[in-house]
PDB file of N, CA and C in Angstrom:
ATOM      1  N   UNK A   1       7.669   2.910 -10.880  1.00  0.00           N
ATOM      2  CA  UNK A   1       7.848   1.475 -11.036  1.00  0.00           C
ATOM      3  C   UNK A   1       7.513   1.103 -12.474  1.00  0.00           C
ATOM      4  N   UNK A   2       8.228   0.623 -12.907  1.00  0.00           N
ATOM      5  CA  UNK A   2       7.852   0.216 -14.554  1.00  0.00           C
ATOM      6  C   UNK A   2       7.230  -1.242 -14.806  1.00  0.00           C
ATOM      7  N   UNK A   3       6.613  -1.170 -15.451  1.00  0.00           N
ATOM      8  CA  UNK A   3       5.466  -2.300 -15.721  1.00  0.00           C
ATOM      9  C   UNK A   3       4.338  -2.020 -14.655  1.00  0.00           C
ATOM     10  N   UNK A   4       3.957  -0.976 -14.476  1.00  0.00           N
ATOM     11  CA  UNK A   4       3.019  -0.834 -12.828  1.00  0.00           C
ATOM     12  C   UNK A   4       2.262   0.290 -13.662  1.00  0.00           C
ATOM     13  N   UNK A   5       1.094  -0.015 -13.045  1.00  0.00           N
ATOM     14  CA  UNK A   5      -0.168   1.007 -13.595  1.00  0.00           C
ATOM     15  C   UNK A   5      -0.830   1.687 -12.185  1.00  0.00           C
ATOM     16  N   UNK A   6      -0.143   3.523 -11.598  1.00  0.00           N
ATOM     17  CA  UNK A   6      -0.700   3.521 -10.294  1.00  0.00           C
ATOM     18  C   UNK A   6      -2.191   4.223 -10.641  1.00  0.00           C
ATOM     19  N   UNK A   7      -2.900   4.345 -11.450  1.00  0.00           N
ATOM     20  CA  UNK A   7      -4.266   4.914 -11.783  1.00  0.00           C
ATOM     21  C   UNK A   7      -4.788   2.879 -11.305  1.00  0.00           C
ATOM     22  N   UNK A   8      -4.538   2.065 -12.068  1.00  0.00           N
ATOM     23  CA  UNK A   8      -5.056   0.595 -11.636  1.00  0.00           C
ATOM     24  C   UNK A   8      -5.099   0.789 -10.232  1.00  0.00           C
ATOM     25  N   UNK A   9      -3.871   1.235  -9.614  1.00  0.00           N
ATOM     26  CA  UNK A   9      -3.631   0.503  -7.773  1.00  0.00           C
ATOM     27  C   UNK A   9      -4.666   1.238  -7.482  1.00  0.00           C
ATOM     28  N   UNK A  10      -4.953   2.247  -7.924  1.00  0.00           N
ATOM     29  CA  UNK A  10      -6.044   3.328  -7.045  1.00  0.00           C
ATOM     30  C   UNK A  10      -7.378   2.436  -7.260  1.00  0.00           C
ATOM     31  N   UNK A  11      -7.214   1.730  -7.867  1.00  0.00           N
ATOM     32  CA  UNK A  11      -8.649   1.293  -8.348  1.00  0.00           C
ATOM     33  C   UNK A  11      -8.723   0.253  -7.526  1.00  0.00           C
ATOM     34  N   UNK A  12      -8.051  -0.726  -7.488  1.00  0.00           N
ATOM     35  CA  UNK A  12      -7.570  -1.643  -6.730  1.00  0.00           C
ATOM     36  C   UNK A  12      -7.609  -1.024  -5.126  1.00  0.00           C
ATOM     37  N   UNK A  13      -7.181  -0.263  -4.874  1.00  0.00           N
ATOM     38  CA  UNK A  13      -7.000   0.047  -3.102  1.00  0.00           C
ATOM     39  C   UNK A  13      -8.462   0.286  -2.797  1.00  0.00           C
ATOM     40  N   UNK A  14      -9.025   0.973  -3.789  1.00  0.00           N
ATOM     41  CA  UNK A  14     -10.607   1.158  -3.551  1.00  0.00           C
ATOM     42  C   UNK A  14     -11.494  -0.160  -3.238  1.00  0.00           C
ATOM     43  N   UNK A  15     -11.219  -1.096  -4.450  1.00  0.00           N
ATOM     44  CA  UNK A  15     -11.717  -2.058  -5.051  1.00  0.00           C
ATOM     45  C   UNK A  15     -11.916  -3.124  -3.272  1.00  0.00           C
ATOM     46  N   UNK A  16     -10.672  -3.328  -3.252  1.00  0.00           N
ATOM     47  CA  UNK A  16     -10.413  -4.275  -1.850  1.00  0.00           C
ATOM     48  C   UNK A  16     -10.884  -3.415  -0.225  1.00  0.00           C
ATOM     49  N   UNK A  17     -10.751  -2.229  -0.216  1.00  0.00           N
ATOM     50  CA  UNK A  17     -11.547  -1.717   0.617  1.00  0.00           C
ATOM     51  C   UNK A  17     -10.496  -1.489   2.112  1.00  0.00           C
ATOM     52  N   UNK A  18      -9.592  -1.103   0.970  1.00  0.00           N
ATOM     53  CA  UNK A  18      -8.029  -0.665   1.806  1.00  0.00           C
ATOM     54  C   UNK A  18      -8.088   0.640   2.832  1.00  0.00           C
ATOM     55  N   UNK A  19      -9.151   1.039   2.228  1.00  0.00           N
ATOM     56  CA  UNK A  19      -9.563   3.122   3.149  1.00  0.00           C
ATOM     57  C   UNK A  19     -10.338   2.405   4.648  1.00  0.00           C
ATOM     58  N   UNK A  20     -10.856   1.378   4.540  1.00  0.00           N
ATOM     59  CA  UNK A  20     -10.989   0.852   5.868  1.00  0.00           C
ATOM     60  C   UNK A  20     -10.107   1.086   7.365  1.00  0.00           C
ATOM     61  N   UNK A  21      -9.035   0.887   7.115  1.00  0.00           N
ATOM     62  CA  UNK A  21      -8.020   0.595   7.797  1.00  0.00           C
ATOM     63  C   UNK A  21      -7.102   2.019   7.886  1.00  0.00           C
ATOM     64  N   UNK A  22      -6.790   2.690   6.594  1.00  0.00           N
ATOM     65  CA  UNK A  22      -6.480   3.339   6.396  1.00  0.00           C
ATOM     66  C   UNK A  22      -6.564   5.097   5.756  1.00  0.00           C
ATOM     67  N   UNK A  23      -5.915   5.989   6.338  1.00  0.00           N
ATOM     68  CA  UNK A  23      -6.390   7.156   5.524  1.00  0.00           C
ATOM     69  C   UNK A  23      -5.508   7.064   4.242  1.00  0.00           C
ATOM     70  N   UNK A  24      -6.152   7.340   3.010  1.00  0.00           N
ATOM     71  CA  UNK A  24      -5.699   7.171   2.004  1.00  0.00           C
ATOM     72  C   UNK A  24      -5.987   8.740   0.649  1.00  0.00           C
ATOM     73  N   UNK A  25      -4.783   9.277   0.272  1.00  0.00           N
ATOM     74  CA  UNK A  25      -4.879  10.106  -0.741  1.00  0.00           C
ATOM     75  C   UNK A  25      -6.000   9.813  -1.779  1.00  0.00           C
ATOM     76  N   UNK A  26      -6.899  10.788  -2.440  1.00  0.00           N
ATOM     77  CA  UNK A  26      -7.658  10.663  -3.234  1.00  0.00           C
ATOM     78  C   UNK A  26      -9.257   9.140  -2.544  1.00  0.00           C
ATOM     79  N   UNK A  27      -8.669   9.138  -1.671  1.00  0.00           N
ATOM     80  CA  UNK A  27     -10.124   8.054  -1.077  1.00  0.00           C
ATOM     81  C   UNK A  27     -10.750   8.942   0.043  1.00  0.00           C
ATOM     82  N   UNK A  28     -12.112   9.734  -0.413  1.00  0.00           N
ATOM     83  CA  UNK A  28     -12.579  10.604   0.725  1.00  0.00           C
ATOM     84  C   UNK A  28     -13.130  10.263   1.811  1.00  0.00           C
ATOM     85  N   UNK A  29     -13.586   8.444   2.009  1.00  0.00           N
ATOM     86  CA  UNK A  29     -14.357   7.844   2.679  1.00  0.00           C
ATOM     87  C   UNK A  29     -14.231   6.403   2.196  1.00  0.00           C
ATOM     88  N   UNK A  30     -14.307   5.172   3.470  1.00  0.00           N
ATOM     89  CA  UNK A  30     -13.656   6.319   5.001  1.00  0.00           C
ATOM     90  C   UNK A  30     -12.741   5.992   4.755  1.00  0.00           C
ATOM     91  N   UNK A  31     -11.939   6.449   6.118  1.00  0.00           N
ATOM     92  CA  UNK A  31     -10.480   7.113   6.427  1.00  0.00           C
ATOM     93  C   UNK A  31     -10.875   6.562   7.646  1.00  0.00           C
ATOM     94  N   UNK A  32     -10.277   5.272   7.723  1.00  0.00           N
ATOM     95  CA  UNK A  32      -9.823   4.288   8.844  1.00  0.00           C
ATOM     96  C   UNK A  32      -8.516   4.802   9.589  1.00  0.00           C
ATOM     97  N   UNK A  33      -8.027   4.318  10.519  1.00  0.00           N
ATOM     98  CA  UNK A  33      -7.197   4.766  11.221  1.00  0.00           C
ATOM     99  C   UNK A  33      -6.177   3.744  12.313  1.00  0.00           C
ATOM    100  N   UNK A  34      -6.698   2.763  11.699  1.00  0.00           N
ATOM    101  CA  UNK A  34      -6.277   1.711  12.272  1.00  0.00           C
ATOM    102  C   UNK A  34      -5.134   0.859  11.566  1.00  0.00           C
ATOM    103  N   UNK A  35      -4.799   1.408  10.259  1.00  0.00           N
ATOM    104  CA  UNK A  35      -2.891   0.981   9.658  1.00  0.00           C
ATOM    105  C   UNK A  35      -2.247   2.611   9.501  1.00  0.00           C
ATOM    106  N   UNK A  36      -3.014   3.543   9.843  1.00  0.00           N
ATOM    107  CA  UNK A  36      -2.283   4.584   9.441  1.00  0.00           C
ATOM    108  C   UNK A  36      -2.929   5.228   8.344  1.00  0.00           C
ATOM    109  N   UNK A  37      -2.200   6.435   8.374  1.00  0.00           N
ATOM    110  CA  UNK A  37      -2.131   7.511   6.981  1.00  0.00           C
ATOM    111  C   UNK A  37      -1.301   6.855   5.957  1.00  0.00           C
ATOM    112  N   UNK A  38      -1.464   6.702   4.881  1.00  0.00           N
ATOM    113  CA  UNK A  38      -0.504   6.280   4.092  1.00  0.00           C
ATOM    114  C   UNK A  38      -0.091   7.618   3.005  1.00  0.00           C
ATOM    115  N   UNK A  39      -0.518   8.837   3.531  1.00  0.00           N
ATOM    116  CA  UNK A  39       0.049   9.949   2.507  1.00  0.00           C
ATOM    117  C   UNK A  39       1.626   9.950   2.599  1.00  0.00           C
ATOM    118  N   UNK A  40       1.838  10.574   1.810  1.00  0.00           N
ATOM    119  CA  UNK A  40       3.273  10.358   1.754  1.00  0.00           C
ATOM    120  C   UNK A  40       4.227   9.289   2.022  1.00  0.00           C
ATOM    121  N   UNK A  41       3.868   8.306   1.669  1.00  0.00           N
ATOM    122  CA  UNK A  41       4.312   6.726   2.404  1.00  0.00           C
ATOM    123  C   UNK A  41       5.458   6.441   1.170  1.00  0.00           C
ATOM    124  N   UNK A  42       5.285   7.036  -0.029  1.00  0.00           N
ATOM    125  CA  UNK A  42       6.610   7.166  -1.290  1.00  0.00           C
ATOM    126  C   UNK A  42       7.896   7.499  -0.622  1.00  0.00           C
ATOM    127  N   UNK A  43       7.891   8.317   0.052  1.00  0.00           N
ATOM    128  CA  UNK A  43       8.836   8.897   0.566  1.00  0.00           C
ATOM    129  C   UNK A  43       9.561   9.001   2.211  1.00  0.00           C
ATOM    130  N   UNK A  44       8.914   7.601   2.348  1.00  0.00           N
ATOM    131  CA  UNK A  44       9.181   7.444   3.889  1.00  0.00           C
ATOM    132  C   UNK A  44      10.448   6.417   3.650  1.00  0.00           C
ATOM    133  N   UNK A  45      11.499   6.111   4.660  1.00  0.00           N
ATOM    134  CA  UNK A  45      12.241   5.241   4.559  1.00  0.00           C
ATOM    135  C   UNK A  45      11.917   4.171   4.542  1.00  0.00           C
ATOM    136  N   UNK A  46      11.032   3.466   5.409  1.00  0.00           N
ATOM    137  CA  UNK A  46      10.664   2.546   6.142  1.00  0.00           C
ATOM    138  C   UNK A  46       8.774   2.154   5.611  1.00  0.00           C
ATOM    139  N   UNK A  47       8.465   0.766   5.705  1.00  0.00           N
ATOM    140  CA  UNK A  47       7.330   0.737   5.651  1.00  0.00           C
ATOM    141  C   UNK A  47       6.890  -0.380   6.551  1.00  0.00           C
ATOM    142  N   UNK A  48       6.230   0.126   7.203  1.00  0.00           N
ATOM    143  CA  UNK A  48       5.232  -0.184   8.579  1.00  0.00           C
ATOM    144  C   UNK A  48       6.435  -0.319   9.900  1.00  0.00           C
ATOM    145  N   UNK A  49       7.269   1.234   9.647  1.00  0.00           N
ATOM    146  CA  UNK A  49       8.351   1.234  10.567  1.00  0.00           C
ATOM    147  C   UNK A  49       9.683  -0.226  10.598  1.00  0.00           C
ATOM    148  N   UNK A  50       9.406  -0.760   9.727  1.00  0.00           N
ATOM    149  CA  UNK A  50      10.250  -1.896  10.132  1.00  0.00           C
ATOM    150  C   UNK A  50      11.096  -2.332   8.611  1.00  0.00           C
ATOM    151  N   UNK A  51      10.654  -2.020   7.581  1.00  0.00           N
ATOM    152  CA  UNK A  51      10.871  -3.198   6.377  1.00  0.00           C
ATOM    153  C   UNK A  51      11.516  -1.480   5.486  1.00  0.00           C
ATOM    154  N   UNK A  52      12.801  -1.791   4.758  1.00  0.00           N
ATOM    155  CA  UNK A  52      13.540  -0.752   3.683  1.00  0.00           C
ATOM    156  C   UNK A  52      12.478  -0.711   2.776  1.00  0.00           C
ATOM    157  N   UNK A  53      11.912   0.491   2.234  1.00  0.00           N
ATOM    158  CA  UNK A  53      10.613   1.541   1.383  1.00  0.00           C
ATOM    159  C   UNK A  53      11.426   0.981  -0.223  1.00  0.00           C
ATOM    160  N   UNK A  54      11.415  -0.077  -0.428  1.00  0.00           N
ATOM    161  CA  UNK A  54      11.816  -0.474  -1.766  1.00  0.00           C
ATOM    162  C   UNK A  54      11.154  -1.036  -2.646  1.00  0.00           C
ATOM    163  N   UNK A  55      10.808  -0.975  -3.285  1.00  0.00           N
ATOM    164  CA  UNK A  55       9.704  -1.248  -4.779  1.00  0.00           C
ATOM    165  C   UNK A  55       9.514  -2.892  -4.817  1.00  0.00           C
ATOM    166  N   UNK A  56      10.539  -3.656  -4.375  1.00  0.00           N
ATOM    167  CA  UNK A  56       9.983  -4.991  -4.485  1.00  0.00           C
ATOM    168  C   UNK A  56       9.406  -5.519  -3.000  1.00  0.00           C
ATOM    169  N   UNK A  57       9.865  -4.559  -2.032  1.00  0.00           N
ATOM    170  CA  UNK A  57       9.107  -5.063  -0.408  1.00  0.00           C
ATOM    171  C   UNK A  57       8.003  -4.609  -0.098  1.00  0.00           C
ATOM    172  N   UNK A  58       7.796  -3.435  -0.916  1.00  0.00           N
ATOM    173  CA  UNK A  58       6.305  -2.635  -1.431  1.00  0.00           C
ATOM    174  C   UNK A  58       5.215  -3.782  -2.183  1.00  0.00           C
ATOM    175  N   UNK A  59       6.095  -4.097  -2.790  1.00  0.00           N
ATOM    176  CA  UNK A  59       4.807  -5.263  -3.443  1.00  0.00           C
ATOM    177  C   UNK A  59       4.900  -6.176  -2.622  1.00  0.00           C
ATOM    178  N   UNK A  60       5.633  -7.134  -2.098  1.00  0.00           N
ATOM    179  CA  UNK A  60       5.366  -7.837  -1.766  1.00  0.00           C
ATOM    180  C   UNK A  60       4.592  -7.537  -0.452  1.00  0.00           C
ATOM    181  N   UNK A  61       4.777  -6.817   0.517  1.00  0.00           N
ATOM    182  CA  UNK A  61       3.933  -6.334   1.700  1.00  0.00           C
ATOM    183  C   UNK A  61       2.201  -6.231   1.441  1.00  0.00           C
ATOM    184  N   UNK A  62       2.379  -5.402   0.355  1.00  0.00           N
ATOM    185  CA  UNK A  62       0.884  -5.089  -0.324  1.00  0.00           C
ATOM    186  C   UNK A  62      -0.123  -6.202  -0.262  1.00  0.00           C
ATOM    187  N   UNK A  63       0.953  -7.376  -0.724  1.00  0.00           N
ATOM    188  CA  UNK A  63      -0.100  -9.007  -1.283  1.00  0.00           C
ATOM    189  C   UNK A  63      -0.014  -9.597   0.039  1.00  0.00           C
ATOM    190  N   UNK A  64       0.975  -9.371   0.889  1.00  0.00           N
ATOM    191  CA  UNK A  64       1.248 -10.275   2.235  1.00  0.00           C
ATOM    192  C   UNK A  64       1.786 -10.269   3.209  1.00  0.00           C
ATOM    193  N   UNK A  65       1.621  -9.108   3.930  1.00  0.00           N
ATOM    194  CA  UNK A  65       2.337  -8.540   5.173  1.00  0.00           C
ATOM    195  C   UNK A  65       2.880  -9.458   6.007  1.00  0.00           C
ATOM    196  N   UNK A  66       1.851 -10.352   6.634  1.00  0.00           N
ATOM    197  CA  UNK A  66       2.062 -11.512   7.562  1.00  0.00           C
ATOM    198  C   UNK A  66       3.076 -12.314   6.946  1.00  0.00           C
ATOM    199  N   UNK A  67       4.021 -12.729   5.890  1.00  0.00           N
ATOM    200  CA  UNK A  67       4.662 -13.200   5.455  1.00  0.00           C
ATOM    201  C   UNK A  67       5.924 -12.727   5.582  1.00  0.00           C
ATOM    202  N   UNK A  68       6.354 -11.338   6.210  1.00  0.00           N
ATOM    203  CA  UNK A  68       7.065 -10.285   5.948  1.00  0.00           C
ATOM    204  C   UNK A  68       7.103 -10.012   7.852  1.00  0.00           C
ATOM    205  N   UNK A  69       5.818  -9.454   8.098  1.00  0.00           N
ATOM    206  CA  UNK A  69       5.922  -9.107   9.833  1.00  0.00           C
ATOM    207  C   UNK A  69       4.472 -10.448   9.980  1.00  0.00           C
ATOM    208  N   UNK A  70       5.157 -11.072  10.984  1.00  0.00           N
ATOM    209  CA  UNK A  70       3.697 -11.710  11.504  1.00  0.00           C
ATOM    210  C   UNK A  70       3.298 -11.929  12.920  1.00  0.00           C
ATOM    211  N   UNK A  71       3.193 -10.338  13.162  1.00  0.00           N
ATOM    212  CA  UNK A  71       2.555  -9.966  14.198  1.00  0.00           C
ATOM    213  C   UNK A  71       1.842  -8.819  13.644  1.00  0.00           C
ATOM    214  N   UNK A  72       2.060  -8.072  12.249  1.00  0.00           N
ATOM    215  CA  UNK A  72       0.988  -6.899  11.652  1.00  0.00           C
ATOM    216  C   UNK A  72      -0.208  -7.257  11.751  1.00  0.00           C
ATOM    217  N   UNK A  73      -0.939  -6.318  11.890  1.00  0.00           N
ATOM    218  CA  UNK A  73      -2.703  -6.189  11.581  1.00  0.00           C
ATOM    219  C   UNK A  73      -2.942  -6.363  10.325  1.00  0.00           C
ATOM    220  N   UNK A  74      -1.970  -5.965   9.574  1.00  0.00           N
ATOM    221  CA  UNK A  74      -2.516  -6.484   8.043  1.00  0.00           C
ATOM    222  C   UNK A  74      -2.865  -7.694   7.309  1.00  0.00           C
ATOM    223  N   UNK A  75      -3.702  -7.781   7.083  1.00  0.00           N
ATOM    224  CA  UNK A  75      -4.056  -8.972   6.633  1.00  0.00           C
ATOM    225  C   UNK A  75      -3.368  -9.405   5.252  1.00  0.00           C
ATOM    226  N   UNK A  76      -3.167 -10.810   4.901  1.00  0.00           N
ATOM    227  CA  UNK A  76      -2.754 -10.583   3.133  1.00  0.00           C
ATOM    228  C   UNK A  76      -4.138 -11.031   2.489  1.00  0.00           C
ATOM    229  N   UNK A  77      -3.469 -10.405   1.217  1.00  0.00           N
ATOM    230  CA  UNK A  77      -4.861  -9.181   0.774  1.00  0.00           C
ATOM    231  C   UNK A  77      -4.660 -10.627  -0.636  1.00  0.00           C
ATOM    232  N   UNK A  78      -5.929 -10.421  -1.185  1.00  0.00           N
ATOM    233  CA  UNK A  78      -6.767 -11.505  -3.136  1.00  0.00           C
ATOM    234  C   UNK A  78      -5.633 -10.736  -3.904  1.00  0.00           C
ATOM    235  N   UNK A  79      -4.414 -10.594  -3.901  1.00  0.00           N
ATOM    236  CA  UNK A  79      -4.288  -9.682  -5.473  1.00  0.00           C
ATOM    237  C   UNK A  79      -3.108 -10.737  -6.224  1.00  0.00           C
ATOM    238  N   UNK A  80      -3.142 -10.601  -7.021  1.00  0.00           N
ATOM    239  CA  UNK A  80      -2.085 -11.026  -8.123  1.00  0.00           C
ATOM    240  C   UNK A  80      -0.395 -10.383  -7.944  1.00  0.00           C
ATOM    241  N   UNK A  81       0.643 -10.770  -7.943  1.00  0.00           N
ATOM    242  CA  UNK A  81       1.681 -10.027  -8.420  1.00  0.00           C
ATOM    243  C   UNK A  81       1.704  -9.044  -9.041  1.00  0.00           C
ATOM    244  N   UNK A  82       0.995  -9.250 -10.255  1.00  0.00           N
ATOM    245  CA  UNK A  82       0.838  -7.544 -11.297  1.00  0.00           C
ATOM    246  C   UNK A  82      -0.095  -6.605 -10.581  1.00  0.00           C
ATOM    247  N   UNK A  83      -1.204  -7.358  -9.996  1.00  0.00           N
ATOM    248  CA  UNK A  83      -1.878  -6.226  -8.918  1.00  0.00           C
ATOM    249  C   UNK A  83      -1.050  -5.426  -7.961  1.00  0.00           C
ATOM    250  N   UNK A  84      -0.372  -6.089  -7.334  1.00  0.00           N
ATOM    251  CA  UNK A  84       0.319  -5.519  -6.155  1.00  0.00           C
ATOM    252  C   UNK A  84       1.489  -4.745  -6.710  1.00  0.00           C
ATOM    253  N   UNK A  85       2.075  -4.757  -7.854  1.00  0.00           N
ATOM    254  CA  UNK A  85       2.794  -3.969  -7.926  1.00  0.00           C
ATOM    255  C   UNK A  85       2.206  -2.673  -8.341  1.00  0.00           C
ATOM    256  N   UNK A  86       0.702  -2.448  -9.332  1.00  0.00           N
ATOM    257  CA  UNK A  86      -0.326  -1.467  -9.402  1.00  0.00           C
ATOM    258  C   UNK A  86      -0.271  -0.927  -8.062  1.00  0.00           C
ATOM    259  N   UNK A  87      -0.537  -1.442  -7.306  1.00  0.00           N
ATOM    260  CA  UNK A  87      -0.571  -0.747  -5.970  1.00  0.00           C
ATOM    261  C   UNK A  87       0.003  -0.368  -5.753  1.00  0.00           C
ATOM    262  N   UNK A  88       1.096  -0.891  -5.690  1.00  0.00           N
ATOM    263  CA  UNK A  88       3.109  -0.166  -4.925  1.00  0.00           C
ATOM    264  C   UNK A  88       2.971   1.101  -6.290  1.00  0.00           C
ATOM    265  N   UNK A  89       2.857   1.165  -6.867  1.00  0.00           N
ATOM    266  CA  UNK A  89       3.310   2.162  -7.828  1.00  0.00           C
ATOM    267  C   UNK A  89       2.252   3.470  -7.709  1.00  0.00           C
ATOM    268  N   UNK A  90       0.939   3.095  -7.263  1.00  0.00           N
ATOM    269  CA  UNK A  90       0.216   4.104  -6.607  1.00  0.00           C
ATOM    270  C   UNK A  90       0.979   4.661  -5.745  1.00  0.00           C
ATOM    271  N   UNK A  91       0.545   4.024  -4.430  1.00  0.00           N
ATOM    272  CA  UNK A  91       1.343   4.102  -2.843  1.00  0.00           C
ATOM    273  C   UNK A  91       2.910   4.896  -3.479  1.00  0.00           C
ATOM    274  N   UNK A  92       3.757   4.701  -4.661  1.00  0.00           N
ATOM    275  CA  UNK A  92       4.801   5.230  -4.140  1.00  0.00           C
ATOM    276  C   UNK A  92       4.746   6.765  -4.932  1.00  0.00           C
ATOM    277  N   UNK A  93       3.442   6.810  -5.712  1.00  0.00           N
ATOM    278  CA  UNK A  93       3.355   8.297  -6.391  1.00  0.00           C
ATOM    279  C   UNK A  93       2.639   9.134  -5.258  1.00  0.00           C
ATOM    280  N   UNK A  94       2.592   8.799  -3.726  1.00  0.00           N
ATOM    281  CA  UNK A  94       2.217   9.470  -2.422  1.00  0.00           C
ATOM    282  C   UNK A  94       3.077   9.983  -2.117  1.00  0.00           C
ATOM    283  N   UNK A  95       4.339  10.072  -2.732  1.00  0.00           N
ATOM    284  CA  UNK A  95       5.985  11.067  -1.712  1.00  0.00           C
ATOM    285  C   UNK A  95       5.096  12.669  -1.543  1.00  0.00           C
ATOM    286  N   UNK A  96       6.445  12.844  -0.266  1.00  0.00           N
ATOM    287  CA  UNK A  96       5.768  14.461   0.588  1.00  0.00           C
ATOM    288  C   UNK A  96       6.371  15.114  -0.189  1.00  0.00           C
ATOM    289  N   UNK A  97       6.592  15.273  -1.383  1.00  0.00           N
ATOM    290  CA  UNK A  97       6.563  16.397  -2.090  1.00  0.00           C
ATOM    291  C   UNK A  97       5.654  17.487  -1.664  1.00  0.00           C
TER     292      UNK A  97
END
């Protein structure tokens, strides 16, 4: 993603306390289980089974799920636009390579 910093999102996914919910690459603790694994989530079609794995539904999901699905568990999350795309650009350097 260009203009996206994914070393920031990592900081950021930490920061907000995203490993709660979720198991997350490079976050050793904890590893919530309650949105999922998000390894390899770069390279999935789909994100949260429902929404096309595309760089601008990535961000926007990130900042506000319920806006998008509103029946998700996800909550929308404090971040900025430029945050959330930090994030999406993390999240999408997770492909199953």
């Amino acid at each position: 993603m260009s203009q996206a910093d994914p070393a920031q999102g990592l900081k950021l996914i930490e920061r907000h306390g995203c490993a709660a919910c979720h198991v997350i690459p490079n976050i050793p603790w904890p590893q919530g289980r309650t949105g999922g694994s998000l390894d390899g989530i770069g390279g999935r079609p789909m994100i949260a089974g429902r929404l096309p794995n595309q760089p601008d539904m990535m961000t926007r999901f990130v900042r506000d799920a319920p806006s998008l699905l509103p029946d998700t568990g996800m909550p929308a999350m404090p971040l900025t636009e430029a945050e959330a795309r930090d994030v999406a650009a993390y999240l999408y350097s997770l492909d199953e390579d």
